[in-house]
Protein backbone atom coordinates (compact mmCIF):
# COMPACT_ATOMS: atom_id res chain seq x y z
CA UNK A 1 -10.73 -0.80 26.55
CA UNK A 2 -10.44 2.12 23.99
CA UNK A 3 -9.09 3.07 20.89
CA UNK A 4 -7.32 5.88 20.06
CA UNK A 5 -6.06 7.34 16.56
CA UNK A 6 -2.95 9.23 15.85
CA UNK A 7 -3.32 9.16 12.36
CA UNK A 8 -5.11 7.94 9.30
CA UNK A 9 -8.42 9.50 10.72
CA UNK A 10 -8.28 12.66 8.41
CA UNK A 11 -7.24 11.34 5.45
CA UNK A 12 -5.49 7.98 4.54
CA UNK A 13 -1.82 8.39 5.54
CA UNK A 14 -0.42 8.61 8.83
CA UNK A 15 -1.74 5.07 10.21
CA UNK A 16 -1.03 4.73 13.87
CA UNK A 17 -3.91 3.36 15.91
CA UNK A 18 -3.76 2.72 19.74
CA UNK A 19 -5.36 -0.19 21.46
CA UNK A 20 -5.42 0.77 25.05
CA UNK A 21 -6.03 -2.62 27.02
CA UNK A 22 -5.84 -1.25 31.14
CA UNK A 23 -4.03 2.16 32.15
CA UNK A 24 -0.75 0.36 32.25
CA UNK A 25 -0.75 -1.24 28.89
CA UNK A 26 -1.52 -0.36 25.35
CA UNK A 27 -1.13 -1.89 21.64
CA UNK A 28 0.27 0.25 18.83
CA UNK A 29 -1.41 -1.11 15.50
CA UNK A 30 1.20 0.65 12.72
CA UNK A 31 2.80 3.67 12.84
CA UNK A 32 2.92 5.25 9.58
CA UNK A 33 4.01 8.26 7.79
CA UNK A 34 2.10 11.62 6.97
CA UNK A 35 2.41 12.72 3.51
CA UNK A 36 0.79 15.28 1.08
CA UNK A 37 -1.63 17.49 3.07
CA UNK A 38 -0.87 15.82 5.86
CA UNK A 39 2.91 15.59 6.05
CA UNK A 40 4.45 17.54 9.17
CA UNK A 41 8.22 19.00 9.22
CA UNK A 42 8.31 17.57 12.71
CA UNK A 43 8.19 13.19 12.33
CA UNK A 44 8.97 12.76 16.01
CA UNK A 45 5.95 10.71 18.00
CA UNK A 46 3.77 13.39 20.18
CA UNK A 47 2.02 10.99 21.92
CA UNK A 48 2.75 9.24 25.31
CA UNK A 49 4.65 5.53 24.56
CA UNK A 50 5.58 4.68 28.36
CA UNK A 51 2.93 2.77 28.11
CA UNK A 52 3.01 1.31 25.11
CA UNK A 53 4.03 -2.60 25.42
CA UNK A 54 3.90 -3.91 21.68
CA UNK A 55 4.03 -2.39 17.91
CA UNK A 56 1.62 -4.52 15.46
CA UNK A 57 2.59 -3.92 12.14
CA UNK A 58 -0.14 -5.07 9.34
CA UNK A 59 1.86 -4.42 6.24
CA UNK A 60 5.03 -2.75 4.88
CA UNK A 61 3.48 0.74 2.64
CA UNK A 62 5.32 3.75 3.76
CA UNK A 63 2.46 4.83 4.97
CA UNK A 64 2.36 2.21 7.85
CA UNK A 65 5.22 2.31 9.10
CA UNK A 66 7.29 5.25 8.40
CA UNK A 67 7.89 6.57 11.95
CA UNK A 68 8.55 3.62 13.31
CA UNK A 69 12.65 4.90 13.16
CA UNK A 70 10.61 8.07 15.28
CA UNK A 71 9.45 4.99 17.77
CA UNK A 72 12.82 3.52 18.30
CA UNK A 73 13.74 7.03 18.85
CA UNK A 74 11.64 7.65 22.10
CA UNK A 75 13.22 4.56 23.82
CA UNK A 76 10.64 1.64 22.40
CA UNK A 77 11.99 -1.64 23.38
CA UNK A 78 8.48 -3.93 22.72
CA UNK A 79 8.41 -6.28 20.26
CA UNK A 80 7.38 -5.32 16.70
CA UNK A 81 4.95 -8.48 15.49
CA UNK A 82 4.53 -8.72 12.08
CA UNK A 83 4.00 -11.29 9.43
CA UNK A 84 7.21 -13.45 7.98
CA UNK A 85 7.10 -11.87 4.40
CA UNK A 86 6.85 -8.20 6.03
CA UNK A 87 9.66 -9.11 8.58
CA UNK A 88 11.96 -9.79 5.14
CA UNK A 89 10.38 -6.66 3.28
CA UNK A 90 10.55 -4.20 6.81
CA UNK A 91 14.03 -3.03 7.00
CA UNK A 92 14.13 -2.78 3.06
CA UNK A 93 11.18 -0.24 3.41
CA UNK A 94 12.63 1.52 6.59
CA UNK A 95 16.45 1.79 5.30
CA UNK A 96 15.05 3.33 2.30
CA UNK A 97 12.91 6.00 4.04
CA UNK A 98 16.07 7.07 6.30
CA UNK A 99 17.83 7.36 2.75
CA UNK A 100 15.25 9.90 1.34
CA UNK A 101 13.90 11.52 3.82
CA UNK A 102 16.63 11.61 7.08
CA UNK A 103 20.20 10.87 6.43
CA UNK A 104 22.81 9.39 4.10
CA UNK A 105 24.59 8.70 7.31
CA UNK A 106 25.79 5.18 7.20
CA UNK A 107 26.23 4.63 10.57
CA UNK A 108 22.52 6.60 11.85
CA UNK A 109 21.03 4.03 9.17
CA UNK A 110 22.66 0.77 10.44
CA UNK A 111 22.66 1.41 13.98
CA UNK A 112 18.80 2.13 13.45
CA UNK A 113 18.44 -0.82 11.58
CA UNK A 114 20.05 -2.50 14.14
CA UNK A 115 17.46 -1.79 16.50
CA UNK A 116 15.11 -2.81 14.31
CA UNK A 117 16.03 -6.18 13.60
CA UNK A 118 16.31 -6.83 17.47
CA UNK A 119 12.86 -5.73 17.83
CA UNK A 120 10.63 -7.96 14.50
CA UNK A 121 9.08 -10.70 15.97
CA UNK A 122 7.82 -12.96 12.62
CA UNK A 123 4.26 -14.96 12.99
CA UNK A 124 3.04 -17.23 10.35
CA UNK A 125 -0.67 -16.38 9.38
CA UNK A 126 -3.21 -17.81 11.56
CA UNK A 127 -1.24 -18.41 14.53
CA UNK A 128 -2.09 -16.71 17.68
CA UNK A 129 0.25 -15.13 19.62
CA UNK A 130 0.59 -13.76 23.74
CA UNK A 131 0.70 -9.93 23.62
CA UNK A 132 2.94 -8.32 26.82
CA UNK A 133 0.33 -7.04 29.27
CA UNK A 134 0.90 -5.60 32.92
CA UNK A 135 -1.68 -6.35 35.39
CA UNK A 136 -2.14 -10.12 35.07
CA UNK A 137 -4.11 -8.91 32.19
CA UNK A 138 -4.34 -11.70 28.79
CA UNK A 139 -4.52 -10.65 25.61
CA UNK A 140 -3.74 -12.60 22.09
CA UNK A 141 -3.46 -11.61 18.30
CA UNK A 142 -3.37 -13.38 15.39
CA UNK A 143 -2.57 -12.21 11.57
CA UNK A 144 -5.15 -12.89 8.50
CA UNK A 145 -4.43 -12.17 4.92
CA UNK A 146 -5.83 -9.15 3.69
CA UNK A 147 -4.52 -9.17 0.27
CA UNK A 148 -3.47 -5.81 -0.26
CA UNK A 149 0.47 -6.10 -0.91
CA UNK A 150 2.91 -9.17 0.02
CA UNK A 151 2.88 -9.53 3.48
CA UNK A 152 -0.27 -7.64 4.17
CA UNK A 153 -2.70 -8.83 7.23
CA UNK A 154 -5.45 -7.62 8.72
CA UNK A 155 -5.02 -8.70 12.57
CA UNK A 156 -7.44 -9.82 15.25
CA UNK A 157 -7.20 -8.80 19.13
CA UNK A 158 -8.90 -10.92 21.71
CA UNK A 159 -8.74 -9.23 25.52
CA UNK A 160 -9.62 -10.03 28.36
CA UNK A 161 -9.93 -13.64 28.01
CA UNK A 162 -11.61 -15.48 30.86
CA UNK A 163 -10.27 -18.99 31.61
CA UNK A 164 -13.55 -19.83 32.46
CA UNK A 165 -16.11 -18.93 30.51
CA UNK A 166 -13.32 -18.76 27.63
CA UNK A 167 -15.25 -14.78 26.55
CA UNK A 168 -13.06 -12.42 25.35
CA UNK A 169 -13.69 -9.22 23.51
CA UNK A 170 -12.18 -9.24 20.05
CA UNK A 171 -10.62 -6.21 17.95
CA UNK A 172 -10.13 -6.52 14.75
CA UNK A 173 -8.14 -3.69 12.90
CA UNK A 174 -8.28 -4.16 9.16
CA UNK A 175 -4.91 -2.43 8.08
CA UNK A 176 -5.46 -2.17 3.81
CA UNK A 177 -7.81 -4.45 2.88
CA UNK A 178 -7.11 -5.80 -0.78
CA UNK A 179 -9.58 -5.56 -3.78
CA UNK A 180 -11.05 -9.43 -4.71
CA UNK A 181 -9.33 -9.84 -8.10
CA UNK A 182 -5.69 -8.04 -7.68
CA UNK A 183 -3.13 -10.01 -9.22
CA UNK A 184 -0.80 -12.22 -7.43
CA UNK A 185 -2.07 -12.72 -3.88
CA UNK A 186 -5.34 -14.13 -2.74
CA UNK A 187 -8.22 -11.93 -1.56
CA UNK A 188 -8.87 -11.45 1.83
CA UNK A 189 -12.03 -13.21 3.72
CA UNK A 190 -13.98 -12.23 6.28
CA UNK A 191 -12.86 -13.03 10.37
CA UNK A 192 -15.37 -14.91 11.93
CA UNK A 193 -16.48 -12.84 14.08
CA UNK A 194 -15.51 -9.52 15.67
CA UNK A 195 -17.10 -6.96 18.61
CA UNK A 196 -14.97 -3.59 17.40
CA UNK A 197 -14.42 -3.43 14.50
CA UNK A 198 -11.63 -0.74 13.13
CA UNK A 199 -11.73 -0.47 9.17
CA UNK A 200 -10.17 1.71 6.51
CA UNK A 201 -12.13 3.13 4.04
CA UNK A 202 -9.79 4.40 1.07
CA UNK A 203 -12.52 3.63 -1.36
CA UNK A 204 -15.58 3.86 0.54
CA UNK A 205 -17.40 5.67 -1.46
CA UNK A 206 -16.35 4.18 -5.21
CA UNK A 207 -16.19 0.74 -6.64
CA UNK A 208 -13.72 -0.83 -9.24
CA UNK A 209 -13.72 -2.11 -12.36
CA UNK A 210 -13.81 -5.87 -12.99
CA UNK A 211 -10.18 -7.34 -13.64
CA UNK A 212 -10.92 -8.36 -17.11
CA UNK A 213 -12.49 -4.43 -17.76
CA UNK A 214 -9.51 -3.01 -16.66
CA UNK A 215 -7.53 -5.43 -18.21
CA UNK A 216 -8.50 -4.50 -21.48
CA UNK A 217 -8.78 -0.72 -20.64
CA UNK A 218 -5.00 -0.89 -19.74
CA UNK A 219 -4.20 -3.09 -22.94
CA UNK A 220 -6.31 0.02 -24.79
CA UNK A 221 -4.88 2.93 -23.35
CA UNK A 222 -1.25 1.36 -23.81
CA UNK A 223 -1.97 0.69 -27.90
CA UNK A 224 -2.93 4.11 -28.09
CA UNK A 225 -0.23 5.64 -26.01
CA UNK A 226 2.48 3.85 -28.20
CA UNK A 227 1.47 4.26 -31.26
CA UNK A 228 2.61 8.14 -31.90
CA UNK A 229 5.82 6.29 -30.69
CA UNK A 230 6.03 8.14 -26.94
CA UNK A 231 5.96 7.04 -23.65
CA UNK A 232 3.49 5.98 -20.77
CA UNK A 233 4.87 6.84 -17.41
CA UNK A 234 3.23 4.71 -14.69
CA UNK A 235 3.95 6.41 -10.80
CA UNK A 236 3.81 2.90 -8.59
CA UNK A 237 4.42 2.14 -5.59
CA UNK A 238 7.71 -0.19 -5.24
CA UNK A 239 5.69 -2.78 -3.38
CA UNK A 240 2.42 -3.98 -4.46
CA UNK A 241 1.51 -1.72 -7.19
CA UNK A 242 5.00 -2.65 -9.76
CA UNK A 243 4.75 -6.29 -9.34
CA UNK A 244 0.43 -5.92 -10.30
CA UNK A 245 1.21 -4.05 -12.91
CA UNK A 246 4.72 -6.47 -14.47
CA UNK A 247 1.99 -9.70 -13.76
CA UNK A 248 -0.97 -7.89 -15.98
CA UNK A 249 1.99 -7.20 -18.56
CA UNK A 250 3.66 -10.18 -18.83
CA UNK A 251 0.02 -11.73 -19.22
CA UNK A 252 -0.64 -8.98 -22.44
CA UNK A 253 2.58 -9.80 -23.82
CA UNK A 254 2.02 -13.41 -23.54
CA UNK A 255 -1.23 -13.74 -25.05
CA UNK A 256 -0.19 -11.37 -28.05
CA UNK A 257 -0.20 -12.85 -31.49
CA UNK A 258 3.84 -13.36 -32.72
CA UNK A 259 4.55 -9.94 -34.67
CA UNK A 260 2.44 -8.13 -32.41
CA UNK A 261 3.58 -4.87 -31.33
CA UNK A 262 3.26 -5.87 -27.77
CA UNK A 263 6.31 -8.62 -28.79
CA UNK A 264 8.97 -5.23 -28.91
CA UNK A 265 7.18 -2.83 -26.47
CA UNK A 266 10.32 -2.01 -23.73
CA UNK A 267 8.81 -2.40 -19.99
CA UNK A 268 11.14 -0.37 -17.91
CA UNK A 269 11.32 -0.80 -14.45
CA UNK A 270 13.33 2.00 -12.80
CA UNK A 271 13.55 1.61 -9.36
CA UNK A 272 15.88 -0.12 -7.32
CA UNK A 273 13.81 -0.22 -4.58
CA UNK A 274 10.85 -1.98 -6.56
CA UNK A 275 13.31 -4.64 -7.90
CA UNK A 276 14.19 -5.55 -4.44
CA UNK A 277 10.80 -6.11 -3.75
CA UNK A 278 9.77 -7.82 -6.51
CA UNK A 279 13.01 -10.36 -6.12
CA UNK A 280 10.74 -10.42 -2.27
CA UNK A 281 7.58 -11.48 -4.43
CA UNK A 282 9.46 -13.90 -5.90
CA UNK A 283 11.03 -15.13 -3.00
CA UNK A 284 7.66 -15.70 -1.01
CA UNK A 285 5.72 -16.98 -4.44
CA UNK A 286 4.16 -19.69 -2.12
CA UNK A 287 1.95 -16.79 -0.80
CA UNK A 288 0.78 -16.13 -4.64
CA UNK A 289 -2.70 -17.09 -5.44
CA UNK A 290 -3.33 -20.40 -7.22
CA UNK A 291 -3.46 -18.49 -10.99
CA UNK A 292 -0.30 -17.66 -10.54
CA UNK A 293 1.14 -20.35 -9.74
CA UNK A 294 -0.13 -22.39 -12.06
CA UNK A 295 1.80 -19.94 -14.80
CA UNK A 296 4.97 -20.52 -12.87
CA UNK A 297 4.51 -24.50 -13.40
CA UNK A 298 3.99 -23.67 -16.87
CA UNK A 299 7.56 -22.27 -16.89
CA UNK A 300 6.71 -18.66 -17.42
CA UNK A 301 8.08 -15.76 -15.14
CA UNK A 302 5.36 -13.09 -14.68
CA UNK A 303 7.92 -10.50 -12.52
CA UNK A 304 10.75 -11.14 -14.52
CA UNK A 305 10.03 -11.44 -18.80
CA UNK A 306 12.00 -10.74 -21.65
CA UNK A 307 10.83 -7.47 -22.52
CA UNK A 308 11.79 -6.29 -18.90
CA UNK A 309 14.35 -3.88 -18.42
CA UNK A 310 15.76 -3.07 -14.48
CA UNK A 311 17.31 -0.06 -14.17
CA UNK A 312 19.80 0.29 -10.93
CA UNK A 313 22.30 3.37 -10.41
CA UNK A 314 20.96 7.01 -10.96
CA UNK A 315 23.62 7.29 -13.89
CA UNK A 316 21.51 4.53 -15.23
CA UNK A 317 18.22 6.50 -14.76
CA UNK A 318 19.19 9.97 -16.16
CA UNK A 319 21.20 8.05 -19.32
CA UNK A 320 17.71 6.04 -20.06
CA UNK A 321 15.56 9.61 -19.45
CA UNK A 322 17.81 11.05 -21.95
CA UNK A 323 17.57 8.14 -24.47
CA UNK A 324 13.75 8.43 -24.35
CA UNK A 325 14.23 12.06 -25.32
CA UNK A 326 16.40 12.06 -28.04
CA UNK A 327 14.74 9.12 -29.85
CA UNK A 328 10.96 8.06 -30.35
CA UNK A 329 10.80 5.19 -28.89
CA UNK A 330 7.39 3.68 -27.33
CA UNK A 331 8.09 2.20 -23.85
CA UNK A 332 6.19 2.00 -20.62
CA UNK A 333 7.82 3.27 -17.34
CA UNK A 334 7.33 1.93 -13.93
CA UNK A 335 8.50 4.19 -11.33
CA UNK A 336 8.03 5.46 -7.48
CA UNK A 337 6.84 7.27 -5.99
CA UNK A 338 3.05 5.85 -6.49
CA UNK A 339 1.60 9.67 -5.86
CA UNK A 340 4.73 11.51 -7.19
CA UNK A 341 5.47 13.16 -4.25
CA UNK A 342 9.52 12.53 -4.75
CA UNK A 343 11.31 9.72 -6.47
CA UNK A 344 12.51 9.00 -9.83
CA UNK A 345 9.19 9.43 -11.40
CA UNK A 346 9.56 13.07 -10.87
CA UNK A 347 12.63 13.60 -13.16
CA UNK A 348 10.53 11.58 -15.61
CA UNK A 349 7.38 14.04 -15.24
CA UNK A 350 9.54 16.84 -15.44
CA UNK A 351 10.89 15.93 -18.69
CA UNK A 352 7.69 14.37 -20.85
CA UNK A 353 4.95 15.87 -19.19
CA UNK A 354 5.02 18.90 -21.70
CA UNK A 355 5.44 16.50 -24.39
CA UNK A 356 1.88 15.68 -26.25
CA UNK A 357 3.23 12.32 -27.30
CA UNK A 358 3.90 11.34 -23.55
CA UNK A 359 0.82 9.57 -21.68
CA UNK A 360 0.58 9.59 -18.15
CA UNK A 361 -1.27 6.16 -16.22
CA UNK A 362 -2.83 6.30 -12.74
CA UNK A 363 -3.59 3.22 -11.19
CA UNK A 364 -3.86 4.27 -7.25
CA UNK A 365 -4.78 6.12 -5.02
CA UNK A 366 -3.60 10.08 -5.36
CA UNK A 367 -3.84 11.69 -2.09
CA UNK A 368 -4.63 14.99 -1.43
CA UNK A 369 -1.56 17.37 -1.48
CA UNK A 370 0.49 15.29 -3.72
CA UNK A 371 2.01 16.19 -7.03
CA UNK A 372 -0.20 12.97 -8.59
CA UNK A 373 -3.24 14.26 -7.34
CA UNK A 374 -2.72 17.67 -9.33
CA UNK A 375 -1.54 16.39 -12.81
CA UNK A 376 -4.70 13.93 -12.37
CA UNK A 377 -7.23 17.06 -11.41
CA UNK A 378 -5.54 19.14 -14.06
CA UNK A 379 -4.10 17.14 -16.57
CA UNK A 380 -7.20 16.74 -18.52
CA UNK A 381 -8.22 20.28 -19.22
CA UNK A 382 -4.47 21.03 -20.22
CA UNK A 383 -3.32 22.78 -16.91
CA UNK A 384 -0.06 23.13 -15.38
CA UNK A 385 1.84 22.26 -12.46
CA UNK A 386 4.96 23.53 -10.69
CA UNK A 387 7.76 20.53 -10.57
CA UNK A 388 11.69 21.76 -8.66
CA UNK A 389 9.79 25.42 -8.58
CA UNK A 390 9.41 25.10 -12.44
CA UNK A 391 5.91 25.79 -13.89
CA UNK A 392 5.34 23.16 -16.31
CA UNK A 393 1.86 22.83 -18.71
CA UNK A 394 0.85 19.45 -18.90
CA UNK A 395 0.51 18.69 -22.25
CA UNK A 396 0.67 14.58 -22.25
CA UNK A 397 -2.60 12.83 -21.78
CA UNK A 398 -3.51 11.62 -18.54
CA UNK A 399 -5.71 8.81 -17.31
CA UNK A 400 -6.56 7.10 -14.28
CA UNK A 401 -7.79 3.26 -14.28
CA UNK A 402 -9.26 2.64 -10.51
CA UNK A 403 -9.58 -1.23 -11.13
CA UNK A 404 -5.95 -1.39 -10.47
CA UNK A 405 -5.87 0.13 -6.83
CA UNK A 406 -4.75 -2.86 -4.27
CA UNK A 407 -7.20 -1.41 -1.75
CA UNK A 408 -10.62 -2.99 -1.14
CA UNK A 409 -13.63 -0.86 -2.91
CA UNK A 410 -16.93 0.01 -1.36
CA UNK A 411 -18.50 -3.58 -2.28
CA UNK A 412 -15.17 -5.26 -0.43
CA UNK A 413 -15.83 -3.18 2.43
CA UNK A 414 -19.37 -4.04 3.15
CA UNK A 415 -18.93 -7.95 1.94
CA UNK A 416 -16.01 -8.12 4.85
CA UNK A 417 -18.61 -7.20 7.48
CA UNK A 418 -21.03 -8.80 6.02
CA UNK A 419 -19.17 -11.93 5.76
CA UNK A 420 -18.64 -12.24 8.99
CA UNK A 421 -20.82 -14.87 11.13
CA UNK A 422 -20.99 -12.95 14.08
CA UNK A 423 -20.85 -8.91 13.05
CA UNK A 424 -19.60 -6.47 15.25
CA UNK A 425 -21.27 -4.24 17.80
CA UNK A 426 -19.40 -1.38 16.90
CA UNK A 427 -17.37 0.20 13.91
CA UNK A 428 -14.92 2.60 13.63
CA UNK A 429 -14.10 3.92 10.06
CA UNK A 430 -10.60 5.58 9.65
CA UNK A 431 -8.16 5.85 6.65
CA UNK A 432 -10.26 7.77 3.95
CA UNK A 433 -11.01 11.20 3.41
CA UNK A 434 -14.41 12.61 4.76
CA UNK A 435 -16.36 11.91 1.70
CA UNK A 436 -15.57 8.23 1.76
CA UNK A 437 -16.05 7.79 5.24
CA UNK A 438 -19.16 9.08 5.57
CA UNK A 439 -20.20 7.18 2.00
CA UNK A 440 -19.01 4.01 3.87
CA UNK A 441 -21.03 4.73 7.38
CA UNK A 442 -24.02 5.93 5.27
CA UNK A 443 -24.00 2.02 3.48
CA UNK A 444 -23.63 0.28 6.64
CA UNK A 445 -26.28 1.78 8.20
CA UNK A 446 -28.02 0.62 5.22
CA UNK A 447 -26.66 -3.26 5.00
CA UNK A 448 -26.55 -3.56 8.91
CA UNK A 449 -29.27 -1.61 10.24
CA UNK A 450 -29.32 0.93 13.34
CA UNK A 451 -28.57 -1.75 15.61
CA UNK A 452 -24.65 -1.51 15.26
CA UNK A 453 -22.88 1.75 16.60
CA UNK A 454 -21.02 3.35 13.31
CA UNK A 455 -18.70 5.64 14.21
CA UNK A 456 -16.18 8.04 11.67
CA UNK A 457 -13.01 7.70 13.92
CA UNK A 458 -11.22 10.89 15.59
């Protein structure tokens, strides 16, 4: 057995790990997109996929499966496994991606969609499933929650299973592991057991806030931002990060005394991608945690409120951009992409982000490269950053609330190892840049001792 990495091992896009069972048979565990410093002109796959019997898809972020289109491409015909809620929430994210980033061309986009669909194989969580092997060789894989965004799973990979003595060797590859108290979907808990163990470490080296600290920071830093009467532009991922953020919301509206200025503050969501997903949310609500649903027996709708405003059609957009600008009105904007690196969030930073009355809120992960990572390094000491070639000096205030980030923080990390009843013999450490990786190795060392190999994957 080995494991090899084409991407997510130099920063945290890119995921594509290989599980390499005999020399005629290997596992692809997501195959995601590079973006900001690591983005590439050239998307097509540059590794070897004769070989390659199976894609394992842990969860639906750009990020993960972006080249999969690239895949198809090379001739794939395995089976693409994948939870039920990501089977719904896959072709959503992969039509949209062809749209921005490859063609408008009907026909390219349905006929790879097309493929697509004949490829998703849906498994409930829990259930194990045969991988294809050649050989005579038995493998198996089963789906856990991880929490991170609907869908999500962190997957386990038992090989080589002997009829016998029933030993196998189990992989477990821990996709985006979710912080304990995001909104919406249960946290993730630790596999029983596991002999490799491949983990990301976004956060390695940091921990979050508490949900009720960064409840009331966001409540704060909202009052303030609306009371000169401008806006607060949120950049959020369409899935995960919106429907957080329109559950903490709803929740601050609700709880706000009648009168309130929270009563009349406009939520707009503008992006028709992250209302599609959100009507997903909604759809698979029985995969919510049990806080939520209690509110929806209590009648309330936590993605979809009164003060909610969905806008569709880019006419739409640029008619409520212009609004915003001609009139001061206080109003919260949701809008992809989560790092700014394209979308409509752009148009919206290229419009208010000179404007001292504008407020900009981070609430994930900026990566290094992107447009979000810049405005958050120089934001703060009034700097200036080029937007459509256009030198722009950021004069809104900008501010960054970690609690909110759907990815597990250095405590998470540790306590899923350490959770475990029987911890594994070896660790590999991918998806984070270098500081957080080696932050991460330096703590398990520390928690586990020099008994377990630690290992910063390559």
């Amino acid at each position: 057995m080995q494991i090899l990495h084409h991407g997510a091992v130099n920063g945290v896009t890119g995921s594509c790990h290989e599980l390499v069972i005999n020399s005629q048979t290997s596992i692809l565990i997501d195959c995601g997109l590079f973006q900001g410093e690591d983005a590439k002109d050239d998307l097509s796959i540059e590794f070897n996929v004769t070989h390659i019997t199976a894609l394992i898809v842990t969860h639906c972020h750009i990020d993960h499966v972006g080249r999969i289109p690239y895949l198809l491409a090379t001739g794939f015909k395995g089976p693409i496994f994948t939870t039920l809620a990501s089977a719904s929430l896959l072709p959503l994210v992969i039509e949209d991606a062809l749209k921005v980033g490859v063609t408008r061309d009907t026909k390219i986009i349905n006929a790879c969609l097309s493929l697509l669909n004949k490829r998703i194989v849906a498994v409930n969580f829990n259930t194990w499933f045969a991988l294809p092997c050649a050989n005579e060789q038995i493998a198996k894989a089963r789906f856990q929650r991880a929490g991170h965004i609907l869908g999500s799973a962190y997957v386990e990979i038992d090989i080589g299973i002997n009829t016998k003595s029933n030993r196998s060797h189990r992989v477990v590859f821990s996709g985006d592991l979710g912080a304990p108290y995001t909104p919406l979907l249960p946290a993730p808990k630790p596999p029983y057991k596991a002999d490799t163990l491949v983990i990301e470490s976004t956060y390695g080296d940091k921990n979050h806030q508490g949900r009720k600290e960064r409840t009331q920071t966001l409540k704060n830093v909202i009052e303030r931002a609306v009371a000169d009467n401008g806006v607060v532009l949120v950049p959020a991922f369409s899935i995960g990060r919106t429907q957080e953020l329109l559950y903490e919301l709803e929740q601050l509206i609700h709880q706000s005394a009648k009168g309130s200025p929270w009563r009349k503050i406009h939520v707009i969501l503008d992006s028709p991608m992250a209302a599609n997903f959100t009507e997903q949310y909604i759809k698979f609500k029985h995969l919510w945690d049990a806080e939520a649903k209690r509110k929806v027996a209590k009648g309330r709708h936590p993605l979809d409120f009164e003060n909610l405003t969905t806008v569709d059609t880019h006419s739409e957009h640029i008619a409520i951009i212009n609004y915003l600008a001609s009139r001061q009105t206080p109003a919260i904007i949701l809008a992809a992409s989560g790092m700014c690196s394209g979308g409509r969030i752009v148009n919206y930073l290229e419009r208010f982000l000179g404007d001292k009355t504008t407020d900009v809120l981070f609430v994930g992960y900026q990566g290094r490269g992107t447009l979000g990572r810049d405005i958050q390094k120089y934001g703060p000491r009034n700097g200036y950053v080029f937007i459509n070639n256009t030198r722009l000096t950021i004069n809104a205030q900008v501010h960054t609330i970690s609690g909110y980030s759907a990815h597990a923080d250095q405590n998470g990390l540790v306590k899923f190892v350490t959770g475990m009843r029987k911890k594994p013999s070896h660790i590999k450490i991918v998806h984070g840049d270098n500081e957080a990786k080696r932050a991460l190795a330096s703590k398990y060392k520390e928690v586990l001792g020099s008994e377990i190999k630690i290992e910063i994957g390559t």
